[in-house]
N, C-alpha and C. Protein backbone atom coordinates (compact mmCIF):
# COMPACT_ATOMS: atom_id res chain seq x y z
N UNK A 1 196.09 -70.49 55.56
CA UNK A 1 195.32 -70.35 56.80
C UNK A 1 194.79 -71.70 57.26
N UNK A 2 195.63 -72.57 57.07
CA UNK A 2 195.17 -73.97 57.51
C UNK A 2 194.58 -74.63 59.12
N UNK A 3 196.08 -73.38 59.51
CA UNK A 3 195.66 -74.07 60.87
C UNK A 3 194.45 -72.37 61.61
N UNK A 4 194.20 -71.63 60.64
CA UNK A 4 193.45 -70.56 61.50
C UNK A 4 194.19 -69.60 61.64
N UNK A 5 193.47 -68.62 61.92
CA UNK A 5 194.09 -66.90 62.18
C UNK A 5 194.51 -67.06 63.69
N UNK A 6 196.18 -66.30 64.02
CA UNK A 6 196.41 -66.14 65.90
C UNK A 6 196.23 -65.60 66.30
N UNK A 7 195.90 -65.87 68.29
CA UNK A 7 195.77 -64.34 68.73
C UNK A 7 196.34 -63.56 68.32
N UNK A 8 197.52 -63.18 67.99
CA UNK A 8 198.07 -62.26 67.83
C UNK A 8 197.36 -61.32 67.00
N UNK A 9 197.72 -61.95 65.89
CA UNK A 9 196.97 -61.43 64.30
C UNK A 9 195.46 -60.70 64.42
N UNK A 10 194.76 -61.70 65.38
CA UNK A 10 193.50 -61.27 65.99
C UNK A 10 193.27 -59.29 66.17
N UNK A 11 194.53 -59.71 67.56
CA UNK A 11 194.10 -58.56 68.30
C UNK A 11 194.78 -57.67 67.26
N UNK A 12 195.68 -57.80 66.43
CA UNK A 12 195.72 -56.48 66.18
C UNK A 12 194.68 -56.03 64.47
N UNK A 13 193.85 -57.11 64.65
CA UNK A 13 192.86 -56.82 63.43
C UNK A 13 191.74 -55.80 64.12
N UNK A 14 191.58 -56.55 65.83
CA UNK A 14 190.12 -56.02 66.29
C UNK A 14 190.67 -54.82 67.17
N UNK A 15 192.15 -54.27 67.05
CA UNK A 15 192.53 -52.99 67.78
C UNK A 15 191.92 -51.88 66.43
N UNK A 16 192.16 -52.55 65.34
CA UNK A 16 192.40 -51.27 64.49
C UNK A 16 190.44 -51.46 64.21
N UNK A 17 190.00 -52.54 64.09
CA UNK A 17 188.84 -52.78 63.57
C UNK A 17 187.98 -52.74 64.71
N UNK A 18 187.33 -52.39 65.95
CA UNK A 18 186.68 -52.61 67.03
C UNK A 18 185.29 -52.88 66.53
N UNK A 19 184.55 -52.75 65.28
CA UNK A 19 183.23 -53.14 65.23
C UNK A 19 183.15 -54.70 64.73
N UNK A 20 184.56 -55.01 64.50
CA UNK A 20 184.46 -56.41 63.82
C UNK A 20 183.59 -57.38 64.72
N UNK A 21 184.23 -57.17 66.08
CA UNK A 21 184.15 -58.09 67.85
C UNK A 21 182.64 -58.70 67.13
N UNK A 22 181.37 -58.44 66.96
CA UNK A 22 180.36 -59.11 66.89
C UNK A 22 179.82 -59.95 67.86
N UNK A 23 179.80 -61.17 67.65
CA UNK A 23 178.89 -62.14 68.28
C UNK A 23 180.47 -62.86 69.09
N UNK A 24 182.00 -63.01 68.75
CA UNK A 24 182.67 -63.34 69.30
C UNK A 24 183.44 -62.58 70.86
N UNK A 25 182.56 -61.57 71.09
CA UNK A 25 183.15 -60.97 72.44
C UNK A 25 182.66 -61.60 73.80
N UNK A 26 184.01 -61.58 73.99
CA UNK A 26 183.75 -62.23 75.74
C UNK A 26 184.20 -63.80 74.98
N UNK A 27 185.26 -64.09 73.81
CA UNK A 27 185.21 -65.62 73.46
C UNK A 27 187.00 -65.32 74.10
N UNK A 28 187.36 -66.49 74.26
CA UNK A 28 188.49 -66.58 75.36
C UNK A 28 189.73 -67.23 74.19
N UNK A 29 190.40 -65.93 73.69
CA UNK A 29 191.07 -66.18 72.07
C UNK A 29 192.27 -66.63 72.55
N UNK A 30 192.87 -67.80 73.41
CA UNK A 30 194.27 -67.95 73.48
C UNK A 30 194.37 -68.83 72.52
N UNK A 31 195.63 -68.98 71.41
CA UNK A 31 195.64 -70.36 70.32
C UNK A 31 195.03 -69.99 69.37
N UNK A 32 194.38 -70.58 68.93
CA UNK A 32 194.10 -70.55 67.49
C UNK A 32 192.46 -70.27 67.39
N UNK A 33 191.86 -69.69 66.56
CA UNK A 33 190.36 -69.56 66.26
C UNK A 33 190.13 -70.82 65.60
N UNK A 34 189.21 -71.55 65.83
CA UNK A 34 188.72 -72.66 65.28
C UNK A 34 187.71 -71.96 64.20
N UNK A 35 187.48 -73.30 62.85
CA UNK A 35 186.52 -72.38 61.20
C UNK A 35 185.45 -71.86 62.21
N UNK A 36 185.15 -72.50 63.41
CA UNK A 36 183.05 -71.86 63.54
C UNK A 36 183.39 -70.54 63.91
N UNK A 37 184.38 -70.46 65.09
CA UNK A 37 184.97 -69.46 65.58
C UNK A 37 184.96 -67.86 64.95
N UNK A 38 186.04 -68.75 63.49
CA UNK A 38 186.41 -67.49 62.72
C UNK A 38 185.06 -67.16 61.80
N UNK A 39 184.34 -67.77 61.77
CA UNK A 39 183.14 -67.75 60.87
C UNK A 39 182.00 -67.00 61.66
N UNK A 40 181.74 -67.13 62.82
CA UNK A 40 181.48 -66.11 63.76
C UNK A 40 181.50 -64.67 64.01
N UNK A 41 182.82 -64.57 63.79
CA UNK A 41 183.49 -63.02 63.63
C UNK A 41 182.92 -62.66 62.29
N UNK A 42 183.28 -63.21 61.23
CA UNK A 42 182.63 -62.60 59.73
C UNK A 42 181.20 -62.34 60.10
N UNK A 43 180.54 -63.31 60.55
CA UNK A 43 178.89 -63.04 60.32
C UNK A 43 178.64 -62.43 61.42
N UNK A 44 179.21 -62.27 62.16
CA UNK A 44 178.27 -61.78 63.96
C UNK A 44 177.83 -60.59 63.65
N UNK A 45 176.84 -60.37 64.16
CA UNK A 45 175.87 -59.03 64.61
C UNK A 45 176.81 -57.92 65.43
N UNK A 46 176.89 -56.57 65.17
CA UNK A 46 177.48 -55.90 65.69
C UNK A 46 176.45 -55.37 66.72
N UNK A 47 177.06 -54.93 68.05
CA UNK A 47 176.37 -54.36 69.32
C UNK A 47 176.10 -52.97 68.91
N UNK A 48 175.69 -52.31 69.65
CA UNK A 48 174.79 -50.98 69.81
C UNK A 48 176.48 -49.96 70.48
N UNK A 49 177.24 -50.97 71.36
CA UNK A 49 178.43 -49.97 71.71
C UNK A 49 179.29 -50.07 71.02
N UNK A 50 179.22 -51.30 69.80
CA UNK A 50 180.83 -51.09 68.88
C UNK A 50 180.24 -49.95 67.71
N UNK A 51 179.77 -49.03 67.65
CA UNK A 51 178.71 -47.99 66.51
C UNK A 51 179.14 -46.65 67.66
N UNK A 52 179.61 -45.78 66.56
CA UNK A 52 179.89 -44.29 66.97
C UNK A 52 178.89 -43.63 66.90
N UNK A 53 178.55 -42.23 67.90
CA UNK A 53 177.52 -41.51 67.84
C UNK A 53 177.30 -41.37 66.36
N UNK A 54 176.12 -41.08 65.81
CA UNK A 54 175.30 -40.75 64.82
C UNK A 54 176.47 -41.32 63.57
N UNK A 55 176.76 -42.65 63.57
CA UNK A 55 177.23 -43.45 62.76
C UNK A 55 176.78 -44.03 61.43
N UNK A 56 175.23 -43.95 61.66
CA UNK A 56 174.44 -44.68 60.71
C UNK A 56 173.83 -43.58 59.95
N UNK A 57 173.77 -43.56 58.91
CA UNK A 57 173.55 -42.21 58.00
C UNK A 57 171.95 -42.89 57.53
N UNK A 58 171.08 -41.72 57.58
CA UNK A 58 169.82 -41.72 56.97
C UNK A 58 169.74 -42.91 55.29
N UNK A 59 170.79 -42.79 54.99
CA UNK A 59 170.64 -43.61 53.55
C UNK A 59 170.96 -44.91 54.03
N UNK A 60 171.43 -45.31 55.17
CA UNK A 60 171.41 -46.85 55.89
C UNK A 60 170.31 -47.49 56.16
N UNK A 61 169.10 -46.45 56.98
CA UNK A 61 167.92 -46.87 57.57
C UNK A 61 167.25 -46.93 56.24
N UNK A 62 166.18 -48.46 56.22
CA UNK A 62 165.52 -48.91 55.52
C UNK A 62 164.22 -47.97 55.51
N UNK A 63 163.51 -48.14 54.28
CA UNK A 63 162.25 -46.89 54.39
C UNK A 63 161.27 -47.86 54.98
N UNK A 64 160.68 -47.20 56.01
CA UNK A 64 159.39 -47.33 56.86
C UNK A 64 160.22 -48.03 58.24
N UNK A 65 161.34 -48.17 58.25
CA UNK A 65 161.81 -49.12 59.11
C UNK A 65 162.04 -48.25 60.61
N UNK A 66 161.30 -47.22 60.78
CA UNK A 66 161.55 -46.57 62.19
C UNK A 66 160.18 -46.13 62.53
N UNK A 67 160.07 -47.18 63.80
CA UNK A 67 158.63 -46.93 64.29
C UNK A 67 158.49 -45.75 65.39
N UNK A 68 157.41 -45.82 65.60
CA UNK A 68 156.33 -44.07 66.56
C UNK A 68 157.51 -43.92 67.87
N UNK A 69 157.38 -45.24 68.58
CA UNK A 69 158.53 -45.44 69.98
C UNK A 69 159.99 -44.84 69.49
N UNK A 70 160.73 -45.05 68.67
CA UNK A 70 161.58 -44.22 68.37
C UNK A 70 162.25 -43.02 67.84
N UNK A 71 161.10 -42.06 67.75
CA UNK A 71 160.75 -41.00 67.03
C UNK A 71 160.85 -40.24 68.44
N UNK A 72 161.43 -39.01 68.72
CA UNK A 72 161.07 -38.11 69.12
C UNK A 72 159.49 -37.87 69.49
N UNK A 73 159.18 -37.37 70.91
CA UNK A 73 157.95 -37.57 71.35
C UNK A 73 157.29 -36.69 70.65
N UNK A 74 157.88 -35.39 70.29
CA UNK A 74 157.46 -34.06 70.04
C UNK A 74 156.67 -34.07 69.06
N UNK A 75 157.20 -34.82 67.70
CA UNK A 75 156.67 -35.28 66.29
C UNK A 75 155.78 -36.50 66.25
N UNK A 76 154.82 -36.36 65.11
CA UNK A 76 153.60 -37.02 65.00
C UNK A 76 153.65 -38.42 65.12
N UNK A 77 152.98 -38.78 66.41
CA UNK A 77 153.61 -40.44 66.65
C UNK A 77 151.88 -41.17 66.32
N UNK A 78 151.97 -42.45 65.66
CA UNK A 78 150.78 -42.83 65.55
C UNK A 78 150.55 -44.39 66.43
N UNK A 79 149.48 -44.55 67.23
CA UNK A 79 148.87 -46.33 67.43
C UNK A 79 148.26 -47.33 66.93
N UNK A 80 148.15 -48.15 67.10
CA UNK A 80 147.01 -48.88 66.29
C UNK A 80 146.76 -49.44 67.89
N UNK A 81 144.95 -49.41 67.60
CA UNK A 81 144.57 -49.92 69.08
C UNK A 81 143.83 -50.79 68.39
N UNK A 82 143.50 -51.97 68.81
CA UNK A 82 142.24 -53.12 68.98
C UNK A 82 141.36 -52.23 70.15
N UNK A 83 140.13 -52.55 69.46
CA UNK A 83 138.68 -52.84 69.89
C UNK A 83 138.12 -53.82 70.01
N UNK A 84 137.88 -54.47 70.79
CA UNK A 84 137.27 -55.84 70.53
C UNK A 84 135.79 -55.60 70.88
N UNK A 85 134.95 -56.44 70.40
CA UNK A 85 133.14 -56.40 70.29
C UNK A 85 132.73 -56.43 71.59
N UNK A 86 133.65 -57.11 72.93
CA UNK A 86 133.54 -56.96 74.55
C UNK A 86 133.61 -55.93 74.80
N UNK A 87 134.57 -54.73 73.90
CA UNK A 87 134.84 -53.38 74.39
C UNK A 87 133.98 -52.65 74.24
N UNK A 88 133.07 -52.77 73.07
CA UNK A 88 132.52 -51.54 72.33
C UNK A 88 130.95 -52.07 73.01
N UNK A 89 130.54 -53.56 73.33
CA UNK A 89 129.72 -53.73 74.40
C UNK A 89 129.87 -53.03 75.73
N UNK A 90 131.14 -52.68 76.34
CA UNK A 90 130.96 -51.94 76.83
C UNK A 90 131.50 -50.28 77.43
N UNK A 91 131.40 -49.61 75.95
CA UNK A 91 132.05 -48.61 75.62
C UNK A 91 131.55 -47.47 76.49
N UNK A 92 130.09 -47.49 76.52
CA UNK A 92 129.82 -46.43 77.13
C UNK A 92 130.19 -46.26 79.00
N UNK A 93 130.22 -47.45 79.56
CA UNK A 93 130.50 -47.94 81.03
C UNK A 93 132.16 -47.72 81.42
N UNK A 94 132.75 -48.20 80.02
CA UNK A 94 134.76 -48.13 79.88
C UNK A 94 134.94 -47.75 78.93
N UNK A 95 134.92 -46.29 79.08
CA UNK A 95 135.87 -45.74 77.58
C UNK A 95 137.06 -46.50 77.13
N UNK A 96 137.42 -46.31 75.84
CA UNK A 96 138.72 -47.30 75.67
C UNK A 96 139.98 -46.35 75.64
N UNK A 97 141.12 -46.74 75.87
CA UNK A 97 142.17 -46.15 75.97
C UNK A 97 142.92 -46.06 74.83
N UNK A 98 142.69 -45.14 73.99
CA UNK A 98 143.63 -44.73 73.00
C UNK A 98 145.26 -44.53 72.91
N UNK A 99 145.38 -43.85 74.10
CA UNK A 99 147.02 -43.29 74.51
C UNK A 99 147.18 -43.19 75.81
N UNK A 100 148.11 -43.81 76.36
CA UNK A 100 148.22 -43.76 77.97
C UNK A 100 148.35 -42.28 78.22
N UNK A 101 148.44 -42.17 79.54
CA UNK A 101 148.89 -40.84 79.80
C UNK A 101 150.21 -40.63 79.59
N UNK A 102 151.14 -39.62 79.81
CA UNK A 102 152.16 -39.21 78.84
C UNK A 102 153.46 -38.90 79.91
N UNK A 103 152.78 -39.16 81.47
CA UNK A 103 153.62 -38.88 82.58
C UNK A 103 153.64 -37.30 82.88
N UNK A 104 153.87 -36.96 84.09
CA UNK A 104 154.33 -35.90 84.63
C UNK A 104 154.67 -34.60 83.87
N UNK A 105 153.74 -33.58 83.65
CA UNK A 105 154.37 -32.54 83.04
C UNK A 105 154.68 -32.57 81.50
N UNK A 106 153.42 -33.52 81.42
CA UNK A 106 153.63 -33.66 79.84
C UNK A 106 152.17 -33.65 79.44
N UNK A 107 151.49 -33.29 78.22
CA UNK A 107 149.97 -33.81 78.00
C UNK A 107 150.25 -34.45 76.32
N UNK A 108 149.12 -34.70 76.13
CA UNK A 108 148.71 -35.24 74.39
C UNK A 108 147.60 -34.02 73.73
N UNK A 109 148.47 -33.79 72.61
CA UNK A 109 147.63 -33.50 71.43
C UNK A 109 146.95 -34.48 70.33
N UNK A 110 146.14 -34.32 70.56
CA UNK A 110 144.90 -35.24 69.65
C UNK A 110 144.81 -34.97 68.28
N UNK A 111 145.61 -35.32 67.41
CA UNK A 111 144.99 -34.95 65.19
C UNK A 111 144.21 -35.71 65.13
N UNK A 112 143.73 -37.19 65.39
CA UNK A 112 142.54 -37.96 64.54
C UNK A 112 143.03 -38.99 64.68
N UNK A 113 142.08 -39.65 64.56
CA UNK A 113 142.01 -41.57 64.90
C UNK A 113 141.03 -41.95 63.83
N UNK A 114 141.38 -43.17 62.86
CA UNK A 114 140.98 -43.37 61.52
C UNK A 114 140.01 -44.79 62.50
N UNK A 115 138.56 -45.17 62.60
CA UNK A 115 137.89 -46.27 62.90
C UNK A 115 138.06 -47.38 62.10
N UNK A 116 138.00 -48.62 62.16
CA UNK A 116 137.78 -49.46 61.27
C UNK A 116 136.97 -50.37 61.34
N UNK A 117 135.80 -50.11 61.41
CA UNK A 117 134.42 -51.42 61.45
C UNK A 117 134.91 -52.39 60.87
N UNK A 118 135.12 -53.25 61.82
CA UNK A 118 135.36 -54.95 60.93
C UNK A 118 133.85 -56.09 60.95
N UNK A 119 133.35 -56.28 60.29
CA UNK A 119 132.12 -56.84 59.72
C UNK A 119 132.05 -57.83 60.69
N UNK A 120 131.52 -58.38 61.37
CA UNK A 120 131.05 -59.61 61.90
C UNK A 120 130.18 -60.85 61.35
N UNK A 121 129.33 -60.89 62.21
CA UNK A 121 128.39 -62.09 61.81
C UNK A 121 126.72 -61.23 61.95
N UNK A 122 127.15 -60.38 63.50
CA UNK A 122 125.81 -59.14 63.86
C UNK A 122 126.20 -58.06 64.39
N UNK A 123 125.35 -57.22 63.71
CA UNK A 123 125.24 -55.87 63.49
C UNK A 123 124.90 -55.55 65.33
N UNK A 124 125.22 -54.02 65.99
CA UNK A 124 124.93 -53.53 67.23
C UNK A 124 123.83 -53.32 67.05
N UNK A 125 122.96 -53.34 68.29
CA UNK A 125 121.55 -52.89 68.60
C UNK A 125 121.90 -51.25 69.28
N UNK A 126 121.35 -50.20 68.77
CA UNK A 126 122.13 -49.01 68.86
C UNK A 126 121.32 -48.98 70.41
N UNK A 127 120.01 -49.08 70.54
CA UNK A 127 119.09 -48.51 71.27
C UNK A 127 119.59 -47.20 71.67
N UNK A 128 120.05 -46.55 72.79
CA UNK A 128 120.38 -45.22 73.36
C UNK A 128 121.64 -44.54 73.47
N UNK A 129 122.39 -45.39 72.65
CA UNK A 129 123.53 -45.07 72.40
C UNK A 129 123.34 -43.93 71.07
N UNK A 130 124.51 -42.71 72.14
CA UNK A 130 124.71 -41.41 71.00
C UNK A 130 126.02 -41.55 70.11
N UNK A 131 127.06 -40.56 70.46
CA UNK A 131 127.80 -40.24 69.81
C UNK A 131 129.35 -41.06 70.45
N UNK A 132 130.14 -41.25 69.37
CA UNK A 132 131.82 -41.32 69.50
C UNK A 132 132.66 -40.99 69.69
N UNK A 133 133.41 -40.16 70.59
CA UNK A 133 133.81 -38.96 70.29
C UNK A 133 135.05 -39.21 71.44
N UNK A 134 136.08 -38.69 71.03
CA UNK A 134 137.89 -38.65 71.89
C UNK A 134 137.48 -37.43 72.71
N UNK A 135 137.94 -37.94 73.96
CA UNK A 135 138.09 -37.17 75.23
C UNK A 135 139.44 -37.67 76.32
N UNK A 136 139.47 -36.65 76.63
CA UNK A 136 140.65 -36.71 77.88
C UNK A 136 140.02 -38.03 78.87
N UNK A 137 140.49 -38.59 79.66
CA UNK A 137 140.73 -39.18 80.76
C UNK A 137 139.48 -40.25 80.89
N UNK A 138 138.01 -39.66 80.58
CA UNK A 138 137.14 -40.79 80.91
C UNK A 138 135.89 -40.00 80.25
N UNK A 139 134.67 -40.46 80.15
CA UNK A 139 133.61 -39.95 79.37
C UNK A 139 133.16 -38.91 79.27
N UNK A 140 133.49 -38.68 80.89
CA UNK A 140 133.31 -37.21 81.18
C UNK A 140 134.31 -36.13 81.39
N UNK A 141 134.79 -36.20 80.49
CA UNK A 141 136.35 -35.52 80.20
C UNK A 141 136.26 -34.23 78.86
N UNK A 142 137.49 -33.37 78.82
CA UNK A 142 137.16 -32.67 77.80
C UNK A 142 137.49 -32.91 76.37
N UNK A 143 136.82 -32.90 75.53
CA UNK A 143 135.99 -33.40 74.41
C UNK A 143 137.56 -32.76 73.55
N UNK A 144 137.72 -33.62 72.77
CA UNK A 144 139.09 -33.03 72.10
C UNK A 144 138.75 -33.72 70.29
N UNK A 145 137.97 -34.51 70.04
CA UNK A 145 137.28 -34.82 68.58
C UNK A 145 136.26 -34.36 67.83
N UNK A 146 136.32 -34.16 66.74
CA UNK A 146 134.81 -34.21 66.36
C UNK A 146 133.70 -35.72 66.69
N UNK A 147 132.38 -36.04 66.57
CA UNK A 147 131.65 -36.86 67.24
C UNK A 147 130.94 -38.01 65.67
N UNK A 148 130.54 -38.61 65.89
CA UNK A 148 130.27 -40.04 65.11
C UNK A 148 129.34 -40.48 65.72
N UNK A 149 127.72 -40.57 65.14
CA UNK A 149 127.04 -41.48 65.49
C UNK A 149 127.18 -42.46 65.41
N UNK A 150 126.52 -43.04 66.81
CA UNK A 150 126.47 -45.12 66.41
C UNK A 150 125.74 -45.13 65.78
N UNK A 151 124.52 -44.77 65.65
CA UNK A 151 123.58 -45.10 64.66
C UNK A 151 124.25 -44.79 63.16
N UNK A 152 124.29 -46.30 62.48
CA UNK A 152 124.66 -45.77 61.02
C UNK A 152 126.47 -46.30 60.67
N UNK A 153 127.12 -46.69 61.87
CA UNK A 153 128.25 -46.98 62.07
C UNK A 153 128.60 -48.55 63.06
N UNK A 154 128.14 -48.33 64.31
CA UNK A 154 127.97 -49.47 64.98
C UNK A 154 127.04 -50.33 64.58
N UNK A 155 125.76 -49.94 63.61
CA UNK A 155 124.71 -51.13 63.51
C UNK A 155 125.05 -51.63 61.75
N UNK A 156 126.35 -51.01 61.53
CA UNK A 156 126.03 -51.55 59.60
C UNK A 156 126.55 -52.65 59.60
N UNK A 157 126.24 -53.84 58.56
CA UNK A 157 126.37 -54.82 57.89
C UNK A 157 127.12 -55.16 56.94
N UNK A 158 128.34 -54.21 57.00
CA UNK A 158 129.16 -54.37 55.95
C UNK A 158 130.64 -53.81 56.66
N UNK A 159 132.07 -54.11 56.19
CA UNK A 159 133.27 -53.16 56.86
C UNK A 159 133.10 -51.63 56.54
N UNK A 160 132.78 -50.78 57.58
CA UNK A 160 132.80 -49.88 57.13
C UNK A 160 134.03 -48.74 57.96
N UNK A 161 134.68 -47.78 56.81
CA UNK A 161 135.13 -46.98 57.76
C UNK A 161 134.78 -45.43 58.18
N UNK A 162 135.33 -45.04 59.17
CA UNK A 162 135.20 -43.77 59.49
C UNK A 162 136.26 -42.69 60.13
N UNK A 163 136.29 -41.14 60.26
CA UNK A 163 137.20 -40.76 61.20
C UNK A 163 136.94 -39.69 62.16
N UNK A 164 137.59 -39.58 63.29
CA UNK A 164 137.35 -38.25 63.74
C UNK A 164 138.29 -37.45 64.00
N UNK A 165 137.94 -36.29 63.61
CA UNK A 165 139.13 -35.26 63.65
C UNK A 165 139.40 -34.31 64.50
N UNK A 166 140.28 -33.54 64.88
CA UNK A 166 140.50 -32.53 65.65
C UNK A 166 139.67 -31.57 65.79
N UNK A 167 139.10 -31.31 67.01
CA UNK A 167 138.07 -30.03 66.89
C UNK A 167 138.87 -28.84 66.20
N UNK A 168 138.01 -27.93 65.83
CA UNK A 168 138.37 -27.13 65.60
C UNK A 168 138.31 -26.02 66.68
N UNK A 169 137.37 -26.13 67.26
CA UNK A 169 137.23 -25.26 68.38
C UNK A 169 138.35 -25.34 69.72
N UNK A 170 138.88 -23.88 70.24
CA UNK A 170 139.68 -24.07 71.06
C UNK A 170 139.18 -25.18 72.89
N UNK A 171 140.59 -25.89 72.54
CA UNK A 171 140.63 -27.08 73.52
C UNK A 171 141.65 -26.98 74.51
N UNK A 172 140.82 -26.60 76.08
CA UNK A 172 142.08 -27.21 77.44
C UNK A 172 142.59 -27.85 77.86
N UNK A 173 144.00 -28.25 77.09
CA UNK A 173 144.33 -29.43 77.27
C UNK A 173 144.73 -29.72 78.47
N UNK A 174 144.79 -31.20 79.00
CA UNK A 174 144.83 -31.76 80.46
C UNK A 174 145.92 -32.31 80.48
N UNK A 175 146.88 -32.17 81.71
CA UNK A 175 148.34 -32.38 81.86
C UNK A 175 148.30 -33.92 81.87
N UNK A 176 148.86 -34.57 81.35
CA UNK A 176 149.21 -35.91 82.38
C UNK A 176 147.89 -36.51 82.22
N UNK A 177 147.07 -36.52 80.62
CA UNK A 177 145.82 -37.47 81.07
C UNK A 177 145.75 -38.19 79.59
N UNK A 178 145.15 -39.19 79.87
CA UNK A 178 145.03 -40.39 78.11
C UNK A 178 144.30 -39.91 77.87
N UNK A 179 144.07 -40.69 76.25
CA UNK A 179 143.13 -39.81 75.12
C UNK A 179 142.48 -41.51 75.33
N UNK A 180 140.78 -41.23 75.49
CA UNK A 180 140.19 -42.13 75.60
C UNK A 180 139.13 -41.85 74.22
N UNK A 181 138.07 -43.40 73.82
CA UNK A 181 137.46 -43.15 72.71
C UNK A 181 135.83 -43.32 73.45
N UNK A 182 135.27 -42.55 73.96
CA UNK A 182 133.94 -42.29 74.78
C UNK A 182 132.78 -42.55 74.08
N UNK A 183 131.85 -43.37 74.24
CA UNK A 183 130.48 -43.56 73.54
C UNK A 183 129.18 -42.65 74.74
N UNK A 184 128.50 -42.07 74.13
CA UNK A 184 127.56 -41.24 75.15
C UNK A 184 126.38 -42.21 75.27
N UNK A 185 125.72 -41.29 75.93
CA UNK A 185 124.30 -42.41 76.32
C UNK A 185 123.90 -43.58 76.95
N UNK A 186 124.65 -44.50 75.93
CA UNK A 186 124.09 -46.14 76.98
C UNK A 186 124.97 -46.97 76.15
N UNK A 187 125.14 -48.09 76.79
CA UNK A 187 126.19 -49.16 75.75
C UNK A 187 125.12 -50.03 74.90
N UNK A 188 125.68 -50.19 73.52
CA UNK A 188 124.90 -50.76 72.75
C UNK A 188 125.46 -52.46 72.74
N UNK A 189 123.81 -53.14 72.58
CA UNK A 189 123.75 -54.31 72.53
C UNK A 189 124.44 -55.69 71.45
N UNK A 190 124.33 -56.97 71.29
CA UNK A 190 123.97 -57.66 71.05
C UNK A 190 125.34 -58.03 69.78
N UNK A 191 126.18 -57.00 69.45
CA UNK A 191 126.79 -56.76 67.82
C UNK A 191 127.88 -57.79 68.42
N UNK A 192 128.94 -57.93 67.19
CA UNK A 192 130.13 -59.02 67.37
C UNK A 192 131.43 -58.63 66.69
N UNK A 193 130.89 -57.01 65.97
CA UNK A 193 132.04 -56.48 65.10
C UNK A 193 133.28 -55.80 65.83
N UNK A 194 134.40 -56.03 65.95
CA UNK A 194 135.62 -55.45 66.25
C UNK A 194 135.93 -54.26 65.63
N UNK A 195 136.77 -53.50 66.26
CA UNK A 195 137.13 -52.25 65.29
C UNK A 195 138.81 -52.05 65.55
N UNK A 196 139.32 -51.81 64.37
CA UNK A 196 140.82 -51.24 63.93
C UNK A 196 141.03 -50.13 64.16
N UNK A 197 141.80 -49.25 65.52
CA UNK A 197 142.10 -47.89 65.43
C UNK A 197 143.18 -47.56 65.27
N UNK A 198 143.32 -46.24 64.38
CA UNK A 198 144.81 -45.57 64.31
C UNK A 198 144.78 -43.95 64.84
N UNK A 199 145.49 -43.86 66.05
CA UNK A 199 146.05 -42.94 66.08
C UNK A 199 146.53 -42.29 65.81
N UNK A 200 146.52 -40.68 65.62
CA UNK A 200 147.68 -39.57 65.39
C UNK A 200 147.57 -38.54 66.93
N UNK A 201 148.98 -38.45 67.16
CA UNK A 201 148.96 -38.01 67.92
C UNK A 201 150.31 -36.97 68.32
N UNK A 202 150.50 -36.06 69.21
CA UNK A 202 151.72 -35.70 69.50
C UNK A 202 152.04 -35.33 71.22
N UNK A 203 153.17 -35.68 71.65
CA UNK A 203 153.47 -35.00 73.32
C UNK A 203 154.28 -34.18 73.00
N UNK A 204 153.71 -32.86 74.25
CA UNK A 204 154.18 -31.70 74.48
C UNK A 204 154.45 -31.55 76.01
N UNK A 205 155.99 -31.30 76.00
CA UNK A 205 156.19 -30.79 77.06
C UNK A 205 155.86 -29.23 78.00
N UNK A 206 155.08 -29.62 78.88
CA UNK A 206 154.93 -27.89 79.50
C UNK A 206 155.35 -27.06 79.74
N UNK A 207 156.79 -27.68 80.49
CA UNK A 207 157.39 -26.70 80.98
C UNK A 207 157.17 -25.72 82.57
N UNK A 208 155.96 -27.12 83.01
CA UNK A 208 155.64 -26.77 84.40
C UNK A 208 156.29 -27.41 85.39
């Protein structure tokens, strides 16, 4: 193979072989493949169209290696949201957005969002600030969590965590609206701690 593999030889490797093509398609094979050339073809990345429907068998995919976006909407998809200490200053004024809305004829089911107090330098001044609690669309929305005082959570001095869970009580869910994280009362002062959220969540189609 001194002087290289020929077109010829080529095409009838990549007639019988079509996932070989890789990173060399669209390369203009008259003459001879030069080493980078042919070295190309061995290593190139295969495309998404040289792969047959349901080609890749479950024992291919790496474990953990398929994230929430590629999952079926239907099944339990999870987020991680940032909070930042600007937000939760002003939580009670801008609920934060947990999950966008879900589009047209679709809503969200709410399982629980895990908090993660990340410690700062200062603790929140609670003053009139109440409860924590996941709601539809904006503060004044319907209540789809159980509730979390700030007091005891927003003012501690250490990482602390917490969660809230699915009411138990029956909930109307709202077509087409985000799952926001609502503080009642008043926005609390002065703190610098960030918080880590994880979502669980699922979309359901209506059927309206």
């Amino acid at each position: 193979m001194a002087k290289g593999i020929g077109k010829t030889e080529l095409e009838s490797i990549l007639a019988s072989n079509p996932r070989m093509v890789g990173s060399l398609r669209g390369t203009n094979m008259s003459g001879f493949l030069s080493k980078s050339e042919l070295e190309g073809l061995v290593t190139g990345s295969v495309l998404t169209a040289d792969l047959d429907n349901l080609a890749v068998a479950t024992g291919k995919i790496a474990a953990g290696a398929v994230t929430s976006p590629k999952l079926d909407e239907s099944t339990v998809q999870y987020a991680e949201v940032e909070i930042s200490a600007a937000e939760i200053l002003d939580l009670f004024a801008t609920p934060k957005t947990l999950v966008a809305a879900p589009g047209a004829g679709k809503l969200l089911e709410f399982i629980s969002l895990l908090l993660a107090y990340d410690w700062g330098t200062a603790a929140y001044t609670i003053g009139t600030a109440g409860n924590l609690q996941v709601k539809y669309t904006d503060g004044s929305g319907v209540a789809v969590s159980t509730t979390r005082a700030a007091t005891g959570f927003l003012d501690a001095v250490a990482d602390t965590l917490f969660s809230l869970d699915k009411l138990e009580a029956t909930v109307e869910p709202v077509v087409n609206a985000p799952l926001v994280l609502a503080l009642d009362g008043a926005d609390p002062a002065a703190g610098d701690s960030p918080i880590h959220a994880r979502v669980a969540y699922r979309v359901h189609e209506t059927g309206l």
